[in-house]
Protein backbone atom coordinates (compact mmCIF):
# COMPACT_ATOMS: atom_id res chain seq x y z
CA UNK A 1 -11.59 -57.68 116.38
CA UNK A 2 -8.02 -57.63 117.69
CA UNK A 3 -6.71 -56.99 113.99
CA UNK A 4 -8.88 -53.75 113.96
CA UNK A 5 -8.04 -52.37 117.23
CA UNK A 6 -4.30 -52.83 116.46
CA UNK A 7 -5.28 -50.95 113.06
CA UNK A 8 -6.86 -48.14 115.06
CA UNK A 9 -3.81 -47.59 117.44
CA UNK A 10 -1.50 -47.73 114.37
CA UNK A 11 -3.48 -45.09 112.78
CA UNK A 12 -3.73 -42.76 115.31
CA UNK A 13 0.18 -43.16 116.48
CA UNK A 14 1.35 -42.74 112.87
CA UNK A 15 -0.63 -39.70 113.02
CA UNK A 16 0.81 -38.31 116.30
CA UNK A 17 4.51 -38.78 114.80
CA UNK A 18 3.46 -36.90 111.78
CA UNK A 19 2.33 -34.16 113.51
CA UNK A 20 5.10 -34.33 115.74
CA UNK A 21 7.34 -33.31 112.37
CA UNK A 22 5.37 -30.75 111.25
CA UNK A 23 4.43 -32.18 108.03
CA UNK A 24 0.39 -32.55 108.60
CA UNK A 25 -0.34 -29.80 106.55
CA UNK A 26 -3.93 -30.41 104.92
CA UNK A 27 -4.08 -30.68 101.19
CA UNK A 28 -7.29 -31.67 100.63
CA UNK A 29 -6.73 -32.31 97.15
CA UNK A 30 -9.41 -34.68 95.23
CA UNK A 31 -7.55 -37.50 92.89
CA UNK A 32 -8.72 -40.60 91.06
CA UNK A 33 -8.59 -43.00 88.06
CA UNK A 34 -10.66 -44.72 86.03
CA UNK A 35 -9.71 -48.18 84.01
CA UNK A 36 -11.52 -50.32 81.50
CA UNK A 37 -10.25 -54.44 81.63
CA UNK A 38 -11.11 -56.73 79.38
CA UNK A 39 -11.27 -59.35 82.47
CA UNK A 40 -11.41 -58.45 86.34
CA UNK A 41 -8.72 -60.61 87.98
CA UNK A 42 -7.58 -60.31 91.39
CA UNK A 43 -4.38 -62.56 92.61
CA UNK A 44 -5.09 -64.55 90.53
CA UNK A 45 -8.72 -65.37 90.22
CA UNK A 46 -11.59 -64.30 88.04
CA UNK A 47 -14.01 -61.53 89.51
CA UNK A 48 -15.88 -61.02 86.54
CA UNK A 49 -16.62 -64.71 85.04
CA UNK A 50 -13.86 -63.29 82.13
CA UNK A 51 -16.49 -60.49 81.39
CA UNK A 52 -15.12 -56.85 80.84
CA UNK A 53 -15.20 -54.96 83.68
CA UNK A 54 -15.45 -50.65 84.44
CA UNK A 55 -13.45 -49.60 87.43
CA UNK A 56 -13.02 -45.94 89.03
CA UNK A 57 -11.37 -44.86 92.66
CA UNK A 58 -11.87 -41.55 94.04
CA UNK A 59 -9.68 -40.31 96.84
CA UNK A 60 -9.68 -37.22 99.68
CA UNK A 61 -6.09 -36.53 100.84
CA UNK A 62 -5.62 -35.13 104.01
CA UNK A 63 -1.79 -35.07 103.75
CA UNK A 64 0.78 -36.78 102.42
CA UNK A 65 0.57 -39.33 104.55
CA UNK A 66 -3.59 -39.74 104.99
CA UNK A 67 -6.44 -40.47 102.44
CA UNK A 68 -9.69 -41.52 102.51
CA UNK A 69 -11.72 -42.73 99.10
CA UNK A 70 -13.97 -44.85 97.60
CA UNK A 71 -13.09 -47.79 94.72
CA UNK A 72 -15.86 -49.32 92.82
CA UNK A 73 -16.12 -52.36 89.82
CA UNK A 74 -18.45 -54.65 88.50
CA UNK A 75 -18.40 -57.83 89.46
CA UNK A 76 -19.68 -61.57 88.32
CA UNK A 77 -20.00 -64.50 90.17
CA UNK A 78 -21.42 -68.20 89.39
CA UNK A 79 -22.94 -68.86 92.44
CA UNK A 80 -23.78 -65.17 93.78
CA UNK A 81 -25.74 -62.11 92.96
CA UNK A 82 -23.13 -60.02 93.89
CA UNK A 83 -22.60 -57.74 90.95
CA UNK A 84 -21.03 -54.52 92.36
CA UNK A 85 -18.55 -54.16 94.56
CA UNK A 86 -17.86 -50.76 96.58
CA UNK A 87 -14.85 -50.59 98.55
CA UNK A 88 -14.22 -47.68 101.24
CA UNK A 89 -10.85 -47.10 101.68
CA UNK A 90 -7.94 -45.72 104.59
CA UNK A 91 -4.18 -45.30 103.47
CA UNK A 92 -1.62 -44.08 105.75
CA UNK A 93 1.52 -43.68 104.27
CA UNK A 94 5.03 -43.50 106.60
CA UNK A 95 7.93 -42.81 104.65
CA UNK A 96 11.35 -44.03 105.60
CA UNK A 97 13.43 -42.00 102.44
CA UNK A 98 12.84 -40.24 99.28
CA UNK A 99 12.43 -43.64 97.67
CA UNK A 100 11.01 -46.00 100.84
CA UNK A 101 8.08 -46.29 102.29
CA UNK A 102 5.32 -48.18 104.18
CA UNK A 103 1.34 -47.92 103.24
CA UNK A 104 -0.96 -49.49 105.84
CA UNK A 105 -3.95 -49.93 104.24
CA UNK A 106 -7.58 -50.77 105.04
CA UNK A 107 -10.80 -51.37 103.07
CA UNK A 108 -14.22 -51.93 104.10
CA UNK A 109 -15.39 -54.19 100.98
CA UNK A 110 -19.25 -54.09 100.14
CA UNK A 111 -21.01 -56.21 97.64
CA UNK A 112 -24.69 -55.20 95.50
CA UNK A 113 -26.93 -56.98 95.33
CA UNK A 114 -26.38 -60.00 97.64
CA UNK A 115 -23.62 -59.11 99.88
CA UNK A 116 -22.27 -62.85 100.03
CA UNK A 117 -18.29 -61.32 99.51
CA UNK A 118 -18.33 -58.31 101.92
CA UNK A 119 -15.80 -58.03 104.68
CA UNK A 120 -12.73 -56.60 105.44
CA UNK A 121 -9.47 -56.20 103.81
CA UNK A 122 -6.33 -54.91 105.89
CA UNK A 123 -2.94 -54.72 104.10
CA UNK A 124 0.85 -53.97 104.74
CA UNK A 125 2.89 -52.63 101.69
CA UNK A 126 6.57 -51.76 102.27
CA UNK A 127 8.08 -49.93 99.03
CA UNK A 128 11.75 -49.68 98.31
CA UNK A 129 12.75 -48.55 95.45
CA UNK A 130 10.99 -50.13 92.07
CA UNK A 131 10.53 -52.93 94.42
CA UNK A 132 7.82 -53.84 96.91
CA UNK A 133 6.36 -56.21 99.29
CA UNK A 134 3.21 -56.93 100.35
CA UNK A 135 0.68 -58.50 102.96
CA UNK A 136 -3.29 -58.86 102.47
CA UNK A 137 -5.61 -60.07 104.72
CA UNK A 138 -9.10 -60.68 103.74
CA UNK A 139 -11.98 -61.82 106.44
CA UNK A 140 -14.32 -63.51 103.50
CA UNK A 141 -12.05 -64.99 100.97
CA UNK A 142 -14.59 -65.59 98.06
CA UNK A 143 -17.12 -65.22 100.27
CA UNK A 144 -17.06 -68.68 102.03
CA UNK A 145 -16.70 -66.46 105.46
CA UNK A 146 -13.35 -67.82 105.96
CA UNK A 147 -9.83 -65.18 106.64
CA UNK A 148 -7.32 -65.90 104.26
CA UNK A 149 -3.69 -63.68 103.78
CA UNK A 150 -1.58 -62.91 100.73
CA UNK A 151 2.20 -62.45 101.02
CA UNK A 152 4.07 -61.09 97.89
CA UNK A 153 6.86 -60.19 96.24
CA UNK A 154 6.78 -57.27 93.06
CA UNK A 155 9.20 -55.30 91.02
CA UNK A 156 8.75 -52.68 88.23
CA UNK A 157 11.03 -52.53 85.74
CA UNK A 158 11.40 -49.89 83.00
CA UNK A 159 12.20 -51.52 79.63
CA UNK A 160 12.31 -50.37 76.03
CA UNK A 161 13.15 -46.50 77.35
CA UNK A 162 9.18 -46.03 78.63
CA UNK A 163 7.22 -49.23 79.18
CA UNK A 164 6.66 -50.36 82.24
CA UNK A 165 7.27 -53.81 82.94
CA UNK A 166 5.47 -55.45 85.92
CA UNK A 167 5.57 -58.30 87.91
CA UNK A 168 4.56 -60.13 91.30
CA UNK A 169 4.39 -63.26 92.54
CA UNK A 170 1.91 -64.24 96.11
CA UNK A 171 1.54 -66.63 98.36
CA UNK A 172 -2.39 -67.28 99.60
CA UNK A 173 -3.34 -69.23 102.74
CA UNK A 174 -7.09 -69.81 102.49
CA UNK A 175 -8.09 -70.92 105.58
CA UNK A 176 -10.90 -73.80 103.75
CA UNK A 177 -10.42 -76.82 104.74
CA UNK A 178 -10.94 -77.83 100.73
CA UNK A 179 -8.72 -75.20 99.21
CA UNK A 180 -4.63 -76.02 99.18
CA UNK A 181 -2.40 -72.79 100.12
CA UNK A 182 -1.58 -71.44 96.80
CA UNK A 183 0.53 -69.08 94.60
CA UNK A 184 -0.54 -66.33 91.82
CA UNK A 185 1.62 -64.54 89.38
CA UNK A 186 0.83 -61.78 87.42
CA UNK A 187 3.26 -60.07 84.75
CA UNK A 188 2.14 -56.88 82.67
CA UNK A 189 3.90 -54.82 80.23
CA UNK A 190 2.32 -51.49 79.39
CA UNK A 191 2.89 -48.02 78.25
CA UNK A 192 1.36 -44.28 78.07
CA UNK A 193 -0.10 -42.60 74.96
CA UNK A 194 -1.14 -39.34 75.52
CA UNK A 195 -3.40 -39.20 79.11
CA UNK A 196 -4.04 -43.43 78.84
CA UNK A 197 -1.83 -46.14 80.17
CA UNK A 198 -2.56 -49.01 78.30
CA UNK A 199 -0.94 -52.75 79.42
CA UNK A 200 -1.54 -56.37 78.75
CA UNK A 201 -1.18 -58.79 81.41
CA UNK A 202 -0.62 -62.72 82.08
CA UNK A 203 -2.17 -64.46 85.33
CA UNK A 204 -2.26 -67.26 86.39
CA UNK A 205 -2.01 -69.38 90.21
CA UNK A 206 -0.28 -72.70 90.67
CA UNK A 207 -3.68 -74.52 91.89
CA UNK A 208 -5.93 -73.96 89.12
CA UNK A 209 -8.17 -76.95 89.16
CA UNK A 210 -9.49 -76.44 92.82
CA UNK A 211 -11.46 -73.22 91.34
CA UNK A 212 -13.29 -74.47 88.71
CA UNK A 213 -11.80 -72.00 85.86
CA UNK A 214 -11.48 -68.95 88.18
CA UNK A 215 -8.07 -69.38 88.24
CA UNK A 216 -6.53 -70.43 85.15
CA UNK A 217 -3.95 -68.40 82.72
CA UNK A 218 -5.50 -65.21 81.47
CA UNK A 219 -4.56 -62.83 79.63
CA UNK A 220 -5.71 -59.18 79.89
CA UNK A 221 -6.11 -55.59 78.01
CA UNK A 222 -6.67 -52.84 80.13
CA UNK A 223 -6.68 -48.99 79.54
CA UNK A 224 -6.44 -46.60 82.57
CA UNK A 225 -6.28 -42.62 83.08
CA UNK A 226 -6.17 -40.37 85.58
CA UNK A 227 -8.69 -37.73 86.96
């Protein structure tokens, strides 16, 4: 409860600076995406049972520093019934410079039909430059009702004058008393044609045999546009 309270004061502070510069001016602007995967991954572990999966986020801005949207995939589980997943979503952005800047981020993460993996997912992400780093927090990591947080590391790089070449690295401390603290990587090298960005992506995490294939190397086609 504290986590959300602290979320709530941060929200409403950032808010009161903004307005204290004058920059609060309501856009109201609609934006989104939509990508196809071959294989739903996330830090590393399978949220699709290496199905294809059909994602699509749609977002209200306020500002340039508020949103609110929605983000929604299909999802498959061994041991759940949990098929959809619908994710109501907060940003607040504070930048620092032209090319620096913080997004506090929260997500109220609902599951169809069974509900075993909902909860709550707060974040941190400090951008600087074609770097960034990052902190997760999730309140029912795969939905044994236990917290567990994500620190990483990330960089985009442009290579071969207009692909975009993209890696991170995490740290995840699942507090289950049978799951070791772990890392994930993820590298991706992709491209636009036209409207689509298409990339293909390695993942893996250094403790694959405590998840029973949901987190071994994988290797992933995805094709994404804007709305």
């Amino acid at each position: 409860m504290r986590r959300y309270i602290a979320f709530i004061i941060i929200l409403f502070s950032s808010l009161r600076v903004f307005a204290a510069e004058g920059n609060t001016s309501p856009t109201f602007q609609l934006s989104g995406d939509v990508s196809l995967l071959s294989h739903y991954v996330e830090y590393g572990l399978s949220q699709s049972d290496k199905s294809p999966a059909l994602q699509g986020s749609f977002w209200f801005n306020f500002g340039p520093q508020f949103r609110l949207g929605l983000w929604g995939s299909n999802t498959n589980f061994e041991h759940s019934d949990d098929h959809f997943n619908l994710r109501m979503n907060a940003d607040i952005k504070v930048s620092f410079s032209a090319t620096t800047h913080l997004i506090i981020t929260y997500s109220k993460s609902q599951y169809y039909n069974g509900g075993d993996h909902n909860g709550d997912l707060l974040g941190g992400h400090f951008h600087f430059g074609d770097y960034r780093i990052l902190y997760d927090n999730n309140s029912n990591w795969e939905g044994t009702d236990h917290r567990s947080s994500r620190y990483a590391f990330g960089k985009v790089s442009t290579v071969f004058g207009s692909w975009k070449w993209d890696n991170e690295i995490g740290y995840n401390t699942p507090s289950v008393d049978n799951i070791n603290p772990y890392f994930d990587a993820r590298t991706g090298l992709g491209t636009k044609w036209g409207v689509i960005f298409f990339e293909g992506a390695l993942t893996g995490t250094s403790e694959s045999s405590q998840f029973n294939g949901a987190g071994d190397f994988f290797f992933i086609l995805s094709a994404s546009t804007d709305l």
